[in-house]
Protein backbone atom coordinates (compact mmCIF):
# COMPACT_ATOMS: atom_id res chain seq x y z
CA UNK A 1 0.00 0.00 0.00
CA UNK A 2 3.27 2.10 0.82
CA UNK A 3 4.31 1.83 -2.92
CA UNK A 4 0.80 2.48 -4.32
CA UNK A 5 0.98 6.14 -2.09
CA UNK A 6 4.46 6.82 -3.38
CA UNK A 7 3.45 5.99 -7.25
CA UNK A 8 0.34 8.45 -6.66
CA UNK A 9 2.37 11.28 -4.97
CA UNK A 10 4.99 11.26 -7.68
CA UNK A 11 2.16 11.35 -11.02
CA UNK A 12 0.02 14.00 -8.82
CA UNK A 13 3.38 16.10 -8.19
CA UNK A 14 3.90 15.53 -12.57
CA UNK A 15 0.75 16.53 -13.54
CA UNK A 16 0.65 19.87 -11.03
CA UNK A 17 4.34 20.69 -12.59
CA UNK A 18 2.89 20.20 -15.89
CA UNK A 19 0.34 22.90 -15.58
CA UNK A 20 2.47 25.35 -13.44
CA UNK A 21 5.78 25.12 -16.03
CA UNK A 22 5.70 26.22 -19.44
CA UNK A 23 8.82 25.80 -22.37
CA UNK A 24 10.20 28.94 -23.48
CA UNK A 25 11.95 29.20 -26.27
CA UNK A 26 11.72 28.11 -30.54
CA UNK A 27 14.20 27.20 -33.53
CA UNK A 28 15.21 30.77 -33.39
CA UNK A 29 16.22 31.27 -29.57
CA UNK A 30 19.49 31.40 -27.87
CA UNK A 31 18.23 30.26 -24.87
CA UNK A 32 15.83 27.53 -23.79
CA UNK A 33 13.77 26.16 -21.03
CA UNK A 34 12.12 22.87 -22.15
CA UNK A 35 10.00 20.77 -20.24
CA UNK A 36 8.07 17.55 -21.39
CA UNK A 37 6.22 16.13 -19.01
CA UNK A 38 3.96 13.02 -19.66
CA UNK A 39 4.58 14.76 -23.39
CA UNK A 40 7.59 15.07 -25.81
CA UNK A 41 9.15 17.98 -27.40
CA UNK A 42 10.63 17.83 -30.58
CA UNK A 43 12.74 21.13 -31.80
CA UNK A 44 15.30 22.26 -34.65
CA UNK A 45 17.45 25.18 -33.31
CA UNK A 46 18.52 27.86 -35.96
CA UNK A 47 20.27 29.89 -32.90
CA UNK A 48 22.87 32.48 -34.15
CA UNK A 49 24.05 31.87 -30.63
CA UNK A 50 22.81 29.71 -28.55
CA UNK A 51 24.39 29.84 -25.13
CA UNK A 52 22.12 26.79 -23.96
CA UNK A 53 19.52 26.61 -20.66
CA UNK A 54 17.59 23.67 -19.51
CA UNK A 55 15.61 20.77 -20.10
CA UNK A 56 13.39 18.87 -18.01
CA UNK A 57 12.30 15.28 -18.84
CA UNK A 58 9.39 13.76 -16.35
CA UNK A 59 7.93 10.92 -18.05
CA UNK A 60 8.49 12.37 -21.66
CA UNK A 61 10.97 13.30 -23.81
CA UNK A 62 12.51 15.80 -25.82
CA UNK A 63 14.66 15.92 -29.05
CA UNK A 64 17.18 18.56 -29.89
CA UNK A 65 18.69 19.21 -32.89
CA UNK A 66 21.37 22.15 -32.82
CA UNK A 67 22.87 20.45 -36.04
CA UNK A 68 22.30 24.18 -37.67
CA UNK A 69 22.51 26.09 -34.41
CA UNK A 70 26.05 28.51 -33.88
CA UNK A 71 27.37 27.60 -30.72
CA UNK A 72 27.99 30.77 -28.27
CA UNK A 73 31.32 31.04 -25.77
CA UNK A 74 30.46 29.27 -22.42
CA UNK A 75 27.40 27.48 -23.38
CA UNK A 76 25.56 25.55 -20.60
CA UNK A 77 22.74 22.80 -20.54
CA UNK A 78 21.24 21.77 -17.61
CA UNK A 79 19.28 18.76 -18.24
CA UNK A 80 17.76 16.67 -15.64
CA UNK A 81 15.33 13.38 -15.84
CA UNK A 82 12.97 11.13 -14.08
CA UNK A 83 11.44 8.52 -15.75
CA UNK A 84 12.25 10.13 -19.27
CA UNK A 85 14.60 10.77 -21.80
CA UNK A 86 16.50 13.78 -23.78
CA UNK A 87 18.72 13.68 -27.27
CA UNK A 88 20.79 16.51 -28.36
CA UNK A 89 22.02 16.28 -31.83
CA UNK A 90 25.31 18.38 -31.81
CA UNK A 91 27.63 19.14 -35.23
CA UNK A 92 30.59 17.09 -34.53
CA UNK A 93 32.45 20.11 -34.82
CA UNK A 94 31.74 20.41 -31.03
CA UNK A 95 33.14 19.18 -28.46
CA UNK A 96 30.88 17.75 -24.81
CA UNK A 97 31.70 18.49 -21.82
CA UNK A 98 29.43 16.51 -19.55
CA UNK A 99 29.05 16.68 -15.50
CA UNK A 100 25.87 14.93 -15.40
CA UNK A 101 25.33 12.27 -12.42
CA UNK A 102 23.14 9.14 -13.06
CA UNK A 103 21.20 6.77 -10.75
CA UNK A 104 19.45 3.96 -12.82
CA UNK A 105 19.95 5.84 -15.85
CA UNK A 106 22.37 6.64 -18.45
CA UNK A 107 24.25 9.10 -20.32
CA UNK A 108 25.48 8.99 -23.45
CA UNK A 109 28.55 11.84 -24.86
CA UNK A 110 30.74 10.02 -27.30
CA UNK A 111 33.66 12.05 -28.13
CA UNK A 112 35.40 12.72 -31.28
CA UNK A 113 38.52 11.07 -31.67
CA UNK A 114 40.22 14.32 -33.32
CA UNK A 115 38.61 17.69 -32.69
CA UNK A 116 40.92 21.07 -32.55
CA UNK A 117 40.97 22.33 -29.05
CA UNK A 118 39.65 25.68 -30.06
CA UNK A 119 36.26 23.70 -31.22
CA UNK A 120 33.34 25.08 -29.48
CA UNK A 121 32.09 23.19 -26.20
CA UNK A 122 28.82 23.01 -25.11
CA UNK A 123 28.93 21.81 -21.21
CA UNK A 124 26.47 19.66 -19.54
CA UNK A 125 25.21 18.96 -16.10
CA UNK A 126 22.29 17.77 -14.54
CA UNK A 127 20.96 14.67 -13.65
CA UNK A 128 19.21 11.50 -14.93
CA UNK A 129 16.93 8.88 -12.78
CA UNK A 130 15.72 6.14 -14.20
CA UNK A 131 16.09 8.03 -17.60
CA UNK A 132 18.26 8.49 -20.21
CA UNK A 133 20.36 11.99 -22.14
CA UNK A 134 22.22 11.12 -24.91
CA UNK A 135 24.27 14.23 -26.42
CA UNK A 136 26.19 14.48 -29.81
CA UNK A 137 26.37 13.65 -33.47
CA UNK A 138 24.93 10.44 -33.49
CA UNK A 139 22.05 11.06 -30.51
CA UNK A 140 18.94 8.83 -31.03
CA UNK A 141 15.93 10.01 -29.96
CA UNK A 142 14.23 9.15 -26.80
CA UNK A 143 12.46 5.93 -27.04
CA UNK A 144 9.79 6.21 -24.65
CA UNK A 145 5.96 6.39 -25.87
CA UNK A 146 5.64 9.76 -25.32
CA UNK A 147 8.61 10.98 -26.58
CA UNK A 148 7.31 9.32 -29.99
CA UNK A 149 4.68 11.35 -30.05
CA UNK A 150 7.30 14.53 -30.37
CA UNK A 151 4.41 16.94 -29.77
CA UNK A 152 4.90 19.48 -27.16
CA UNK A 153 1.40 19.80 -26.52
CA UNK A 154 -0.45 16.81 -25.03
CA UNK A 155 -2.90 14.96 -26.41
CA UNK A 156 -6.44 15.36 -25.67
């Protein structure tokens, strides 16, 4: 019965975040604040410079592609995850500099073999529980159902 209250607190506690915090920011933005929760996000950056922000994945997931994005000194993404999952496609002109802990999750940040040390560097942290980030060239998107959906409004 423990568990059952536990489960319930954690979806109540997802569905009021849902309604009191919005995503801010499009393909044109320098900075953004995603969050998919029990939804999935799915955005093409066209940044001049994007200098990063955060993402939030609470069962959902969101898809990044900054394939045609210009990467700004210092950039910074925070991404954190519960029960969800987040892919960044990156040029692989860039190099990752990750600081993102994991419990019962994973994180994926392949790097390069030869990139120039004056290549940009986008730098991670965050965390991921029970979910998944995967950052770089080759980052899949989330798998999970609602990730596939790659909507960032829910369903009705």
């Amino acid at each position: 019965m423990y568990k059952l209250g536990v489960w319930t607190g954690v979806v109540a506690s997802a569905v009021f975040a849902r309604r009191a915090v919005r995503s801010r920011g499009d393909e044109d933005s320098d900075e953004v604040e995603l969050v998919a929760i029990f939804n999935g996000i799915d955005l093409k950056s066209r940044a001049k410079s994007f200098r990063g922000g955060s993402m939030l994945a609470w069962f959902g997931g969101i898809a990044v592609d900054l394939r045609e994005a210009e990467l700004a000194p210092g950039a910074k993404l925070s991404v954190r995850t519960l029960f969800g999952g987040i892919a960044v496609r990156t040029p692989p002109t860039w190099r990752i500099k990750s600081n993102v802990k994991v419990l019962a999750g994973g994180i994926d940040t392949p790097r390069p073999p030869e990139l120039d040390d004056d290549a940009p560097v986008l730098s991670l942290d965050g965390i991921a529980i029970f979910g998944g980030v995967a950052v770089g060239a080759k980052a899949e998107r989330p798998t999970t159902n609602s990730a596939s959906q790659a909507s960032p409004t829910p369903p009705q």
